[in-house]
Protein backbone atom coordinates (compact mmCIF):
# COMPACT_ATOMS: atom_id res chain seq x y z
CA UNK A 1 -1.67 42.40 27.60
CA UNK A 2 1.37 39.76 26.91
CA UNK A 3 3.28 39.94 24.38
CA UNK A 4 5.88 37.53 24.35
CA UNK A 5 4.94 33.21 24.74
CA UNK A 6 7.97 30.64 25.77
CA UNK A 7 7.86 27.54 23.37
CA UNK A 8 5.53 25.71 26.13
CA UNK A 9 3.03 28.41 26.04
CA UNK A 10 3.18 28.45 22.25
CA UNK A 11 3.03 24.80 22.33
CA UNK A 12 -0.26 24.99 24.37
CA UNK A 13 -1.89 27.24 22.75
CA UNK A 14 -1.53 25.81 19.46
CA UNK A 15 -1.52 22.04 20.44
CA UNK A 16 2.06 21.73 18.85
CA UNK A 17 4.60 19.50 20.27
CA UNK A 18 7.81 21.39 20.99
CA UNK A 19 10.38 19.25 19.25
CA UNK A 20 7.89 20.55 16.44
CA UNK A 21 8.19 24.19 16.75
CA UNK A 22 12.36 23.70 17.36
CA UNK A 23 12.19 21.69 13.92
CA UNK A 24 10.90 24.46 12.41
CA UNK A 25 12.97 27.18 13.79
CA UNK A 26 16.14 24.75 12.69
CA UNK A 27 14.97 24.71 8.42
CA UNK A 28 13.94 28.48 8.85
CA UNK A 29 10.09 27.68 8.96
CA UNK A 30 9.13 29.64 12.13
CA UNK A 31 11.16 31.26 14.48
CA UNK A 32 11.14 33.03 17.77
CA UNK A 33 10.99 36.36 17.64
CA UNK A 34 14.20 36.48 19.87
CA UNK A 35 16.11 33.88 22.16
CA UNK A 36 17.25 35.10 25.69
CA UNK A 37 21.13 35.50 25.37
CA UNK A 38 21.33 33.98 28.77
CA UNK A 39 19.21 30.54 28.96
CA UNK A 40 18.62 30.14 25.33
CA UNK A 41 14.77 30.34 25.80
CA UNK A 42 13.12 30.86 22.77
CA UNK A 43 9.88 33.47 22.88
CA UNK A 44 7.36 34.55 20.69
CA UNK A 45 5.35 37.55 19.76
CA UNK A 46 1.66 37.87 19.63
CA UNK A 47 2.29 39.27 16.38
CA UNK A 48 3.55 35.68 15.24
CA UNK A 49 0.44 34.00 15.98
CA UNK A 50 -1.02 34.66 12.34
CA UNK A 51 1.88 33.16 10.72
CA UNK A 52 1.86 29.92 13.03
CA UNK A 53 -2.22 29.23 12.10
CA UNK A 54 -1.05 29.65 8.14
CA UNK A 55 1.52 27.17 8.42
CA UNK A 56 -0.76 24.60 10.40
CA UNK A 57 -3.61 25.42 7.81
CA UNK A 58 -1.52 24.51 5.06
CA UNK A 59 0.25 21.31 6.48
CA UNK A 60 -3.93 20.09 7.62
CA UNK A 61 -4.46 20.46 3.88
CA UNK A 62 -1.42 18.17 2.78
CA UNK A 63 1.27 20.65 1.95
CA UNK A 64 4.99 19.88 2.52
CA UNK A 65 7.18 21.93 4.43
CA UNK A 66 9.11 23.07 1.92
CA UNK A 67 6.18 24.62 -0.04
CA UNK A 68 4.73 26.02 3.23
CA UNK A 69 7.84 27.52 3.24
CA UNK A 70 7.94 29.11 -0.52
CA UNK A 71 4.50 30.49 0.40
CA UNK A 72 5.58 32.14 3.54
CA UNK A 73 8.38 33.16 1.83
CA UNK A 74 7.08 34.90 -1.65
CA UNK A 75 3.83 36.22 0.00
CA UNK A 76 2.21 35.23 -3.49
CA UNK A 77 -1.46 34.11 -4.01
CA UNK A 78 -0.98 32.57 -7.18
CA UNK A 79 1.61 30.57 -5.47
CA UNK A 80 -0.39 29.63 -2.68
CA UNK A 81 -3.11 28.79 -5.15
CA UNK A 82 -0.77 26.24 -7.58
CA UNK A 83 0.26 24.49 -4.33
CA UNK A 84 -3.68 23.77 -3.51
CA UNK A 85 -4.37 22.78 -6.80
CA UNK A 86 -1.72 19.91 -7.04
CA UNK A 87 -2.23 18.70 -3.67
CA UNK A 88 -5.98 18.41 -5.06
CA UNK A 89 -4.57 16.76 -7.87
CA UNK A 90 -2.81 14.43 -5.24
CA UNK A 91 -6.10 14.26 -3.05
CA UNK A 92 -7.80 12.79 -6.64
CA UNK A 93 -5.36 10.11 -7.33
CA UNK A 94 -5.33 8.76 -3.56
CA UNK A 95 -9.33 8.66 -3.50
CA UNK A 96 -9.15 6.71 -7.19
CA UNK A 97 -6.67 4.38 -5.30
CA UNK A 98 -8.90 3.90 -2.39
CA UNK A 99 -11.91 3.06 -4.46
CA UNK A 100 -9.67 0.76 -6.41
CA UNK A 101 -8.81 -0.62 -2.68
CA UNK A 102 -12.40 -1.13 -2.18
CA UNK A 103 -13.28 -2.96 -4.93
CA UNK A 104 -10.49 -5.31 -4.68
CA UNK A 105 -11.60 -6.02 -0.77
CA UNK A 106 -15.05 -6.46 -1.65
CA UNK A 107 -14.67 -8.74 -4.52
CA UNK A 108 -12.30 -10.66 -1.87
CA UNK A 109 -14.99 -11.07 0.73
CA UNK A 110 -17.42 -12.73 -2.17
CA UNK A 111 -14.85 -15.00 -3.61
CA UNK A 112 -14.58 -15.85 0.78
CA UNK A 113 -18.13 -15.94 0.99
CA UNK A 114 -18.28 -18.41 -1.95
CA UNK A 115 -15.12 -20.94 -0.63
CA UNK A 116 -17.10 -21.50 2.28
CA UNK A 117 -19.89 -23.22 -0.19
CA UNK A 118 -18.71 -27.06 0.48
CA UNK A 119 -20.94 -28.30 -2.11
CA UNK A 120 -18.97 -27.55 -4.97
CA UNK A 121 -15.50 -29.33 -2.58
CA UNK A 122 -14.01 -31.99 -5.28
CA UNK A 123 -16.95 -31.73 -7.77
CA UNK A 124 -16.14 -30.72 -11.58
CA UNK A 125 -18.20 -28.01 -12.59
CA UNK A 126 -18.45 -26.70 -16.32
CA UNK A 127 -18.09 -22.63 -15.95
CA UNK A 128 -18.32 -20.21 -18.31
CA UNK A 129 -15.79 -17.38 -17.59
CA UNK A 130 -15.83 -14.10 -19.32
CA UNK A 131 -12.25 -12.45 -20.81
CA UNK A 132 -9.93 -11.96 -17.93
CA UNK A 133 -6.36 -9.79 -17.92
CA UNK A 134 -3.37 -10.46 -15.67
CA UNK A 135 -0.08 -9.36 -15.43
CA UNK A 136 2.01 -12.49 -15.57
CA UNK A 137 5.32 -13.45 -14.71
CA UNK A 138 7.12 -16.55 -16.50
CA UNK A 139 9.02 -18.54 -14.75
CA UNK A 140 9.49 -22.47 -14.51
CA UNK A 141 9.95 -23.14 -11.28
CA UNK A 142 8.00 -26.31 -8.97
CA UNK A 143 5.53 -25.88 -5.90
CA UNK A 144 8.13 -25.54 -3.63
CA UNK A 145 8.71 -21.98 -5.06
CA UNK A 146 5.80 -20.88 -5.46
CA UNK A 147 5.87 -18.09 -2.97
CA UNK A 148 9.06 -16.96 -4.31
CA UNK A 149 7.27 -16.75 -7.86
CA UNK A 150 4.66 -14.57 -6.35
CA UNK A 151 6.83 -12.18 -5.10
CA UNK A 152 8.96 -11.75 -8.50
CA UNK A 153 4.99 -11.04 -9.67
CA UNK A 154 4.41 -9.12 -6.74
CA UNK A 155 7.95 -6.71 -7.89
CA UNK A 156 7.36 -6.45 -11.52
CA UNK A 157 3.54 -5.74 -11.66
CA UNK A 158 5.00 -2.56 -9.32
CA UNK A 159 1.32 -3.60 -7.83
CA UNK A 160 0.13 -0.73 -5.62
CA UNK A 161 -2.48 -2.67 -3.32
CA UNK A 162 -1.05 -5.93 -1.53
CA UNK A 163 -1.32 -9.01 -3.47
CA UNK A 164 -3.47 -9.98 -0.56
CA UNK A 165 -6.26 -7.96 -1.63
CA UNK A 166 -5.73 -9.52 -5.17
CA UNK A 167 -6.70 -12.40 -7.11
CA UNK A 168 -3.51 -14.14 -7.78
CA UNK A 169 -2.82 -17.29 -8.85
CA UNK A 170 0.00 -19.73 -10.61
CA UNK A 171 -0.28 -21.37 -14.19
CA UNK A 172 1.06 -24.45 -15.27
CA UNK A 173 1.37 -24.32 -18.97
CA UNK A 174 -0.62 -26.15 -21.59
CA UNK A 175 1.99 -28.21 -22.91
CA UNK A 176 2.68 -29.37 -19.05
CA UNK A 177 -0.77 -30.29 -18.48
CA UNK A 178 -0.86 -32.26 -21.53
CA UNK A 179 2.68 -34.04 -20.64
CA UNK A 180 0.66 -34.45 -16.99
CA UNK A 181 3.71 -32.57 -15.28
CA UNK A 182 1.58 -31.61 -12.34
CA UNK A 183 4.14 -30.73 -10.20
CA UNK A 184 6.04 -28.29 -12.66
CA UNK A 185 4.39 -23.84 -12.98
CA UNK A 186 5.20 -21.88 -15.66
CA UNK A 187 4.13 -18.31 -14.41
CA UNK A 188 2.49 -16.65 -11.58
CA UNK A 189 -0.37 -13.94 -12.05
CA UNK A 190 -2.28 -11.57 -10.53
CA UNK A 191 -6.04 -10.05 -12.29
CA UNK A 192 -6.06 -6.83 -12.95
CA UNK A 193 -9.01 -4.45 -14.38
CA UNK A 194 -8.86 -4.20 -18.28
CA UNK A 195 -7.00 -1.33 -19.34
CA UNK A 196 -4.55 -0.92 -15.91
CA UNK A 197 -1.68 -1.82 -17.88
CA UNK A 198 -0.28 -1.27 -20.76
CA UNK A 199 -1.08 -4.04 -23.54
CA UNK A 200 2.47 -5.27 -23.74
CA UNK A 201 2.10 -6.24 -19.69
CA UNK A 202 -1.06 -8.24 -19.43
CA UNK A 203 -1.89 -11.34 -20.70
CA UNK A 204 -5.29 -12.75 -21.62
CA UNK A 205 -7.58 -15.68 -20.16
CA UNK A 206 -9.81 -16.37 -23.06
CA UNK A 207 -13.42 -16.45 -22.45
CA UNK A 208 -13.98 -20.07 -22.74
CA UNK A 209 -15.66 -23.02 -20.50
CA UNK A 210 -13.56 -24.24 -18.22
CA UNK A 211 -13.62 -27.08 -16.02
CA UNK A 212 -13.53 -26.42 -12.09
CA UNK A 213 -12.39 -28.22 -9.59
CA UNK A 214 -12.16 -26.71 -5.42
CA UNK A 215 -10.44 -28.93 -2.25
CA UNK A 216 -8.99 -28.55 0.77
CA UNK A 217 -5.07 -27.66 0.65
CA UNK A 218 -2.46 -25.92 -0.81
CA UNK A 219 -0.41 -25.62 -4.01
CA UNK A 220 1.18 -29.05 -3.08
CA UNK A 221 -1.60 -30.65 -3.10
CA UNK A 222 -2.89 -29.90 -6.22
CA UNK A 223 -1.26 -32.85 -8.58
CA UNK A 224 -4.13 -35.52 -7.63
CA UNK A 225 -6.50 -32.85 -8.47
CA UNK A 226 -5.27 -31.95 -12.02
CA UNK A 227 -5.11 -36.07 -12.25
CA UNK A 228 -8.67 -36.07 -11.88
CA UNK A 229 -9.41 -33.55 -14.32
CA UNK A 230 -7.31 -35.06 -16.64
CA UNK A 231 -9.21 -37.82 -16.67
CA UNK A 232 -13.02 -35.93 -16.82
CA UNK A 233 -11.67 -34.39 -20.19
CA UNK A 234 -10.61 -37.91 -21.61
CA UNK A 235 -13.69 -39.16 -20.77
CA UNK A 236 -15.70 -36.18 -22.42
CA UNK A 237 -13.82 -35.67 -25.19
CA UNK A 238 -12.73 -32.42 -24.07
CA UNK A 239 -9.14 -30.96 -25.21
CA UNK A 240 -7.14 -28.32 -23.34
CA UNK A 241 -6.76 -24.96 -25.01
CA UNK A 242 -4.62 -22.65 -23.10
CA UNK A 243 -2.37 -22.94 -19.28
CA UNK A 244 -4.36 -24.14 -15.99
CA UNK A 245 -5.37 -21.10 -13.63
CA UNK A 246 -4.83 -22.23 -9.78
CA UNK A 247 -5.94 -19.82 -7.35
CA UNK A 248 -5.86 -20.28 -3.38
CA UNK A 249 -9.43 -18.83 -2.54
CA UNK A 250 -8.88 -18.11 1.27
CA UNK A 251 -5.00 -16.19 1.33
CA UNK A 252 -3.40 -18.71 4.01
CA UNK A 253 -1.82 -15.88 5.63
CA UNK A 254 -5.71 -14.95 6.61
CA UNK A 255 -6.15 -18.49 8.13
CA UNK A 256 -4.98 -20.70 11.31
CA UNK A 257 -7.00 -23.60 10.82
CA UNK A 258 -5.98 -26.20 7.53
CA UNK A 259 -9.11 -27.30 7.02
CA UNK A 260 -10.39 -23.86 6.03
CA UNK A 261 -7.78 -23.92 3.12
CA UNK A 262 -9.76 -23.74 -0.02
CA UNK A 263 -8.34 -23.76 -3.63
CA UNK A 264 -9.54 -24.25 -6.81
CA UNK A 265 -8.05 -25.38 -9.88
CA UNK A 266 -9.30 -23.94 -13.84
CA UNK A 267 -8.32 -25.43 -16.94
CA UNK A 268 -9.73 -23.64 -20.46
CA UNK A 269 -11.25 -26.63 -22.81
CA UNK A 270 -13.34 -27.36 -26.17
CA UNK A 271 -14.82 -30.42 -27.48
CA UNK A 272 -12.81 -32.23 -29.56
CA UNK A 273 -13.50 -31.96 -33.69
CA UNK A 274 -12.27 -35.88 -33.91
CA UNK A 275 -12.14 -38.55 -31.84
């Protein structure tokens, strides 16, 4: 029966790439039982094989090399069982992120789904919105840099899924609406589930009615739109109670085609106690 394997044998047999098995014989992991004096070829004994299917048993269950290694190295079950148990920990976290992922995406293709409802293009609607929380970041800055405010957001929130998945928006402050400085944000933000972030991080939409307004374009188009619902709360005695919430429904980095731009513009009101 063999008994010794060259590196391409060893490579075949265990469907290892050979820079692999030379990586690991460089930090110590596994390495040839002896290396010919005269061409440098590296062999390896049957009685290695054991070891080899450990290490690629560990690394298919997430280990890293250098804990492989400890194992290998102390011979200890206890060991061997701490490592599992954190990478399970690890395992945990990443499937909690995933189904984070997946609500984010699905809530993305509904608010999609709904932008394609043309009806509701440049007609004021009266919504009711629940309590929403966003981490915000303030900064007064005008449309122009409004990509550069969502990546400040985009750094501070320390967000772990792209923004793209996300419902951000931009806020132009209550005393700017009221001023009618339509061309002037205060603060970019991003929704985030209630109780992701510490309290001292998110800010609050109130629940409240707020009056809606979708069109066609971007951020820079926006001004005639807040115009317009300017005038709706003159004319129903409506007063503003907190900052505007403008969200781009369809991400434009998801789009060729302008005219499938939607965006929609929220701004938090109560009737008026006087006239």
């Amino acid at each position: 029966m063999k008994e010794f394997f060259t590196i391409g044998e060893i490579s075949k047999l265990f469907n290892i790439n050979r820079k692999t098995l030379r990586y690991y014989d460089e930090i110590d992991l596994f390495k040839p039982s002896y290396v010919d004096e005269h061409n440098k070829y590296r062999y390896y004994s049957i009685d290695q094989f054991e070891c080899l299917e450990t290490i690629q048993y560990l690394k298919e269950l997430g280990l890293t090399l250098n804990k492989i290694k400890y194992h290998l190295n102390t011979l200890n079950l206890s060991s061997i069982i701490d490592s599992l148990e954190y990478q399970n920990h690890i395992i945990e976290e990443k499937i909690d992120e995933l189904k984070q992922m997946k609500q984010k995406i699905n809530r993305k293709i509904v608010q999609i789904q709904d932008a394609t409802q043309l009806d509701f293009l440049e007609q004021i609607r009266e919504l009711e919105f629940e309590q929403r929380c966003v981490i915000e970041y303030k900064e007064n800055i005008s449309y122009k840099g409004v990509e550069l405010l969502v990546r400040k957001l985009a750094k501070v929130s320390e967000y772990k899924v792209s923004l793209t998945y996300g419902d951000v928006g931009i806020s132009i402050s209550k005393n700017n609406l009221e001023n009618k400085l339509y061309t002037e944000y205060n603060s970019a933000f991003v929704i985030v589930d209630e109780g992701q972030y510490e309290k001292d991080l998110v800010k609050i939409f109130p629940k409240s009615k707020y009056l809606s307004l979708r069109y066609n374009g971007y951020h820079k188009d926006a001004p005639k739109y807040y115009k317009k619902l300017d005038e709706y709360i003159k004319k129903n005695n409506y007063e503003i109670i907190d900052d505007s919430i403008e969200i781009q429904l369809v991400d434009p980095s998801l789009i060729t085609c302008e005219s499938e731009m939607v965006s929609e513009i929220q701004i938090p009101v109560r009737s008026r106690l006087y006239d």
